[in-house]
N, C-alpha and C. Protein backbone atom coordinates (compact mmCIF):
# COMPACT_ATOMS: atom_id res chain seq x y z
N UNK A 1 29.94 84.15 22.26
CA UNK A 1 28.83 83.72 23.08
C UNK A 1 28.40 84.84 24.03
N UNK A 2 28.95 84.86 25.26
CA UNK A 2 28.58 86.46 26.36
C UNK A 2 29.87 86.82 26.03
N UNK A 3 29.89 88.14 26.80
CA UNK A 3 30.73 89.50 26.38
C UNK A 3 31.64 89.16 28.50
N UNK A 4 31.21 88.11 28.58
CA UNK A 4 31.51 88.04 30.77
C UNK A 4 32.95 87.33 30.33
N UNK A 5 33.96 87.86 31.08
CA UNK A 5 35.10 87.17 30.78
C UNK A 5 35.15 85.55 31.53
N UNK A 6 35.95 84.33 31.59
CA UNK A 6 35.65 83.05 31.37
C UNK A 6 35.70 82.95 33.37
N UNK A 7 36.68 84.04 34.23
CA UNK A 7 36.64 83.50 35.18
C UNK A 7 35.16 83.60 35.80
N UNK A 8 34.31 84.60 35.52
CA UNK A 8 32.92 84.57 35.97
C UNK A 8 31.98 83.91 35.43
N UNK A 9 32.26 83.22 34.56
CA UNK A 9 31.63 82.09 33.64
C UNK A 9 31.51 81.04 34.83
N UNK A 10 32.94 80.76 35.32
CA UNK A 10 33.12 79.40 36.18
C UNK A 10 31.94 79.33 36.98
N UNK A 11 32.19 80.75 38.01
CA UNK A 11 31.49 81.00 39.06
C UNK A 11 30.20 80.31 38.96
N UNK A 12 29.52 80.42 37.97
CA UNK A 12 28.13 80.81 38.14
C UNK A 12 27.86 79.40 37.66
N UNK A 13 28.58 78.60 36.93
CA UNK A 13 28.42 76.92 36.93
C UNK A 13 27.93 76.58 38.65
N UNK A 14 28.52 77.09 39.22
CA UNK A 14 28.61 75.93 40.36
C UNK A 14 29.33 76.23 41.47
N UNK A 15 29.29 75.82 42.49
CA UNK A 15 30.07 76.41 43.78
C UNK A 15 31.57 75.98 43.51
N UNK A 16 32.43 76.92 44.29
CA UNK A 16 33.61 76.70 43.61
C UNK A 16 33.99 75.62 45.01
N UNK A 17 35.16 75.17 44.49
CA UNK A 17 35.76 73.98 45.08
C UNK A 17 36.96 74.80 46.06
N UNK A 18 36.93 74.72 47.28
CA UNK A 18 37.86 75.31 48.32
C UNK A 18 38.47 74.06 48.77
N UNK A 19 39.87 74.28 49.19
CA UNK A 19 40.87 72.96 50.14
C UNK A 19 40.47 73.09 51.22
N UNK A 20 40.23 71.99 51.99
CA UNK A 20 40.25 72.04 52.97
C UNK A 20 41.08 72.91 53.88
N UNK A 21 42.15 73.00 53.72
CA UNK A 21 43.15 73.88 54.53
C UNK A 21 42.29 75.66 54.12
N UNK A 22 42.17 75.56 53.16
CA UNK A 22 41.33 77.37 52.74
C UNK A 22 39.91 77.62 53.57
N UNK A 23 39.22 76.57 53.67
CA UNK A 23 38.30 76.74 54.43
C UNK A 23 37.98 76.62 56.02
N UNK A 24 39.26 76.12 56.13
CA UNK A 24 39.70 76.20 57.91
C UNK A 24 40.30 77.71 57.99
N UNK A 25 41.07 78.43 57.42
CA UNK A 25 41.75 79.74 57.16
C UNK A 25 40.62 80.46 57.40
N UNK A 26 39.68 80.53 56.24
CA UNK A 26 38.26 81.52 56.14
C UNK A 26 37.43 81.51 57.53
N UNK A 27 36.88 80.03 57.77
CA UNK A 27 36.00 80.09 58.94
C UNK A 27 36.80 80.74 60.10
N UNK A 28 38.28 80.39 60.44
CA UNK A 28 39.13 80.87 61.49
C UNK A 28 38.88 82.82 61.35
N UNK A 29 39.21 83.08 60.26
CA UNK A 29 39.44 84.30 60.42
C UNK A 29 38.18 84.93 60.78
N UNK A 30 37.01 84.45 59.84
CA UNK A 30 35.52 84.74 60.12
C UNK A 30 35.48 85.04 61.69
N UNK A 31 35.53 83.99 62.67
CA UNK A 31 35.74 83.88 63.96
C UNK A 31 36.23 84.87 64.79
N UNK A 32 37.49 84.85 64.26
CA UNK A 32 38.21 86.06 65.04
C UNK A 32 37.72 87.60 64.98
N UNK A 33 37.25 87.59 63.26
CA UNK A 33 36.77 89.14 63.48
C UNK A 33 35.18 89.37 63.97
N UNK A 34 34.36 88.29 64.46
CA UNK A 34 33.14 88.00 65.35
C UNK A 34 33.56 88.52 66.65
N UNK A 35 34.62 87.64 67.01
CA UNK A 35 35.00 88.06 68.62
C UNK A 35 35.68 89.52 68.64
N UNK A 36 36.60 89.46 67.57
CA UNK A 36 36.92 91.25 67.89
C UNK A 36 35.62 91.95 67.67
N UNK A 37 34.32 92.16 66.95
CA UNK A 37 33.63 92.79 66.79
C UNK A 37 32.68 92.67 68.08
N UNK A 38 32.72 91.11 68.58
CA UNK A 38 31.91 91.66 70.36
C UNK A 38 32.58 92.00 71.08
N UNK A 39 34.26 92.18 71.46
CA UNK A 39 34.51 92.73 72.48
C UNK A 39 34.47 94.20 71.95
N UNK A 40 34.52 94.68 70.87
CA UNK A 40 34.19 96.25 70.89
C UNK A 40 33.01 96.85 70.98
N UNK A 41 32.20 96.07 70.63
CA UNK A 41 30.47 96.57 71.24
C UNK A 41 29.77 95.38 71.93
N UNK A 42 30.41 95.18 73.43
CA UNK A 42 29.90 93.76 73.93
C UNK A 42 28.14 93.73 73.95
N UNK A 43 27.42 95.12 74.05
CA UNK A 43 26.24 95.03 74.13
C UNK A 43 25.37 94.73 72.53
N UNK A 44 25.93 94.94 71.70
CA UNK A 44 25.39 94.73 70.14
C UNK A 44 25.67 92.91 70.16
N UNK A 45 26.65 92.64 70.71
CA UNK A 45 26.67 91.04 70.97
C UNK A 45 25.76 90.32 71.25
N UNK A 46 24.72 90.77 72.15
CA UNK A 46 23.88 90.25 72.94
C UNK A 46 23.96 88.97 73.87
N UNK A 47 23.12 87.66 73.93
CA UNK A 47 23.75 86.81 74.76
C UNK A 47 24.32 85.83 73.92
N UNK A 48 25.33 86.05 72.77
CA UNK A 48 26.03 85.08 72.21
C UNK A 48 26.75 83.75 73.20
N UNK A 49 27.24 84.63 74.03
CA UNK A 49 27.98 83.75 74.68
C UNK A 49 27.37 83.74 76.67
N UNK A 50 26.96 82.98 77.30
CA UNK A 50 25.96 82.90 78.63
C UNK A 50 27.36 82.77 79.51
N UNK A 51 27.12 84.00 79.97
CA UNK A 51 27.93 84.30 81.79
C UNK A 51 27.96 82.63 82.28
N UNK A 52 28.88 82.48 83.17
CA UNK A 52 28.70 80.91 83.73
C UNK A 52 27.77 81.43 84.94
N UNK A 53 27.57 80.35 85.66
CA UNK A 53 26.38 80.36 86.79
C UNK A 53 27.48 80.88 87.85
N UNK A 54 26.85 81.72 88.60
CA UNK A 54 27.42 82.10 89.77
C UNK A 54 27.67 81.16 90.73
N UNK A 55 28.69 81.05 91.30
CA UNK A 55 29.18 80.29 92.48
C UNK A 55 28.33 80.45 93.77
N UNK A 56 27.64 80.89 94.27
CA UNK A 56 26.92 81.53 95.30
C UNK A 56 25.49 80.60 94.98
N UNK A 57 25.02 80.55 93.81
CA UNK A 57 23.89 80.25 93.49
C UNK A 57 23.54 78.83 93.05
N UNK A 58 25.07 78.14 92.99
CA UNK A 58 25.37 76.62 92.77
C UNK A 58 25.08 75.54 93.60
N UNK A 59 24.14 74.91 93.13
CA UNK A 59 23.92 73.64 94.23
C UNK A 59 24.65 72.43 94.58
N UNK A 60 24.72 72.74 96.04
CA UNK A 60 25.76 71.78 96.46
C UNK A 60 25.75 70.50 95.88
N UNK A 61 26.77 69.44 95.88
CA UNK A 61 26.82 68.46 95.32
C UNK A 61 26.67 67.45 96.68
N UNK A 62 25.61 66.58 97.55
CA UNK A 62 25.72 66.23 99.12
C UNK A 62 25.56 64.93 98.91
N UNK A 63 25.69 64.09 97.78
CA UNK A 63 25.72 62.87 97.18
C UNK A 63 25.92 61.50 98.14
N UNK A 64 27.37 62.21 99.13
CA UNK A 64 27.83 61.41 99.78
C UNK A 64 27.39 61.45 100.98
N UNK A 65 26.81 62.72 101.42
CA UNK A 65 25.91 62.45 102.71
C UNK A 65 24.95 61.55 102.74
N UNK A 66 24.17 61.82 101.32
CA UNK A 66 22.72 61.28 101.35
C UNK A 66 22.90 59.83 101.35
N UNK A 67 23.97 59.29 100.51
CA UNK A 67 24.47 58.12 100.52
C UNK A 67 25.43 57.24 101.53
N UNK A 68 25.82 57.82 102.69
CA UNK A 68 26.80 57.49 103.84
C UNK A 68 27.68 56.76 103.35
N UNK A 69 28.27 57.42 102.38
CA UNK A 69 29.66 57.06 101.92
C UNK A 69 30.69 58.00 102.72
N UNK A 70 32.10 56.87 102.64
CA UNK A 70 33.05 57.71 103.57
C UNK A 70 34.06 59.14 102.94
């Protein structure tokens, strides 16, 4: 029939079938080498990940004033 040996035959049927446990492995590792790759060029990162809000610039919470609770 083709001259393609049978394991690339499979392939091309159809998406292959991963365990659950293999695809927690893959995405994990995926992950990790994301984060190692932004802390080595944090600026190629861009704003993947948003600074938290500065403390200085946080609005008070006066709930209980406004409300004359004790």
């Amino acid at each position: 029939m083709s001259d393609k040996p049978q394991d690339q035959q499979e392939e091309q049927k159809g998406p292959k079938k991963v365990s659950l446990a293999d695809a927690i492995k893959q995405k994990l590792a995926q992950k990790k080498a994301e984060q190692a790759e932004a802390r080595a060029n944090p600026k190629a990162a861009g704003n993947a990940n948003q600074s938290a809000k500065s403390q200085m610039t946080k609005k008070v919470n006066n709930q209980r004033r406004r409300t004359g609770g004790s």
